[in-house]
Protein backbone atom coordinates (compact mmCIF):
# COMPACT_ATOMS: atom_id res chain seq x y z
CA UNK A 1 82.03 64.51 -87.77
CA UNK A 2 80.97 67.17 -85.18
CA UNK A 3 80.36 71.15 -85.60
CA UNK A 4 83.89 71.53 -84.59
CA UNK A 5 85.49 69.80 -87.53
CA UNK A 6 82.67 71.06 -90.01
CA UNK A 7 84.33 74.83 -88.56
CA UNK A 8 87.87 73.47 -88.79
CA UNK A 9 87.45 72.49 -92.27
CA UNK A 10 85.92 75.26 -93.99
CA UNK A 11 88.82 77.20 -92.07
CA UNK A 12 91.24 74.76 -93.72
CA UNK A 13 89.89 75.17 -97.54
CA UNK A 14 89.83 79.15 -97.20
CA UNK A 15 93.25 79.00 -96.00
CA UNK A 16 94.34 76.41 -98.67
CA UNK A 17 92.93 78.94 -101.10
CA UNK A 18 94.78 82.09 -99.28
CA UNK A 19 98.15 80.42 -98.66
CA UNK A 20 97.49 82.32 -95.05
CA UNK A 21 99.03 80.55 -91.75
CA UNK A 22 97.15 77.37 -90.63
CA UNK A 23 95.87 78.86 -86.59
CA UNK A 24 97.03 76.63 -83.29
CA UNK A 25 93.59 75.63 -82.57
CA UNK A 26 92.85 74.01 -86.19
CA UNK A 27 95.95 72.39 -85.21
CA UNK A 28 95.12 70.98 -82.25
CA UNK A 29 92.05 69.60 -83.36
CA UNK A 30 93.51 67.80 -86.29
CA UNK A 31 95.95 66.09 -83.49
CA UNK A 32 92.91 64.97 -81.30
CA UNK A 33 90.09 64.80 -83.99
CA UNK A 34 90.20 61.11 -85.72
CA UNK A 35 87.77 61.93 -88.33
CA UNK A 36 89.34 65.22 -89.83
CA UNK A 37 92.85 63.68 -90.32
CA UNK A 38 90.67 61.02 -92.29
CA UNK A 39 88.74 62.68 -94.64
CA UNK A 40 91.63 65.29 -95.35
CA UNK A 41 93.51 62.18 -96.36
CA UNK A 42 91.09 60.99 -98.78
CA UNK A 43 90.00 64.49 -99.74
CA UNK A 44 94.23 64.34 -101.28
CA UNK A 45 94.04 61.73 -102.62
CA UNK A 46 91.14 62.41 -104.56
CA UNK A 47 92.55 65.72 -105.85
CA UNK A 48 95.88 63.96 -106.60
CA UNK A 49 93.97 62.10 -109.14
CA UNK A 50 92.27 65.08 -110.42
CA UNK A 51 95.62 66.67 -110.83
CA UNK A 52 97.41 63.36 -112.22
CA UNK A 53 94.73 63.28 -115.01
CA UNK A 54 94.70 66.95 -115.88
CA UNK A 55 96.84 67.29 -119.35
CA UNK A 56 99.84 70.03 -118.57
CA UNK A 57 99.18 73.75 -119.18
CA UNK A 58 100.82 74.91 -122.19
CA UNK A 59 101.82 78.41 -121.82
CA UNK A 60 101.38 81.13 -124.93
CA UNK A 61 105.29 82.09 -125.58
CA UNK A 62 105.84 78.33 -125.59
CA UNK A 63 103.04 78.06 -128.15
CA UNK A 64 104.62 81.53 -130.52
CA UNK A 65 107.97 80.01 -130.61
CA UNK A 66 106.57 76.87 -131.83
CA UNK A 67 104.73 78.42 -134.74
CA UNK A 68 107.65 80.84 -135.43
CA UNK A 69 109.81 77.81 -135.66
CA UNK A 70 107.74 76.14 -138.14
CA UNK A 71 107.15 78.86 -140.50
CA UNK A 72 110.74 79.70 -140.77
C-alpha cells in the first residue's frame, strides 16, 4: 500500500459515512490499484460478520404494543 491508496481510502470511509458520490479518480485507482480492491474486500467481509452477529434492533412502538397487548 502506497500514499495514494492510504488517500483513496480515507476518501472512501468519509464517503461511506456521507452517502456522497464516489469521485472518478478514486475510481480509477481502485481499477489499477491491486492492493485497495483487496483489503476493501476483506475490510466487507469483516463487517459482514460484525453485522451477521449483531442481534436486530427492536424499535420502541414495536416494544408499547407488545406490553399493551399483554396487559389487556
Amino acid at each position: 500500500m502506497n500514499e495514494d491508496c492510504a488517500g483513496h481510502l480515507a476518501t472512501l470511509l468519509r464517503l461511506a459515512e456521507s452517502g456522497e458520490e464516489i469521485p472518478t479518480g478514486v475510481r480509477e485507482h481502485l481499477t489499477t490499484c491491486s492492493e485497495c480492491p483487496r483489503l476493501l474486500d476483506a475490510m466487507n467481509r469483516m463487517y459482514g460478520d460484525v453485522d451477521a452477529a449483531e442481534p436486530p434492533a427492536i424499535e420502541e412502538p414495536v416494544v408499547e404494543q407488545t406490553v399493551e397487548r399483554s396487559a389487556a
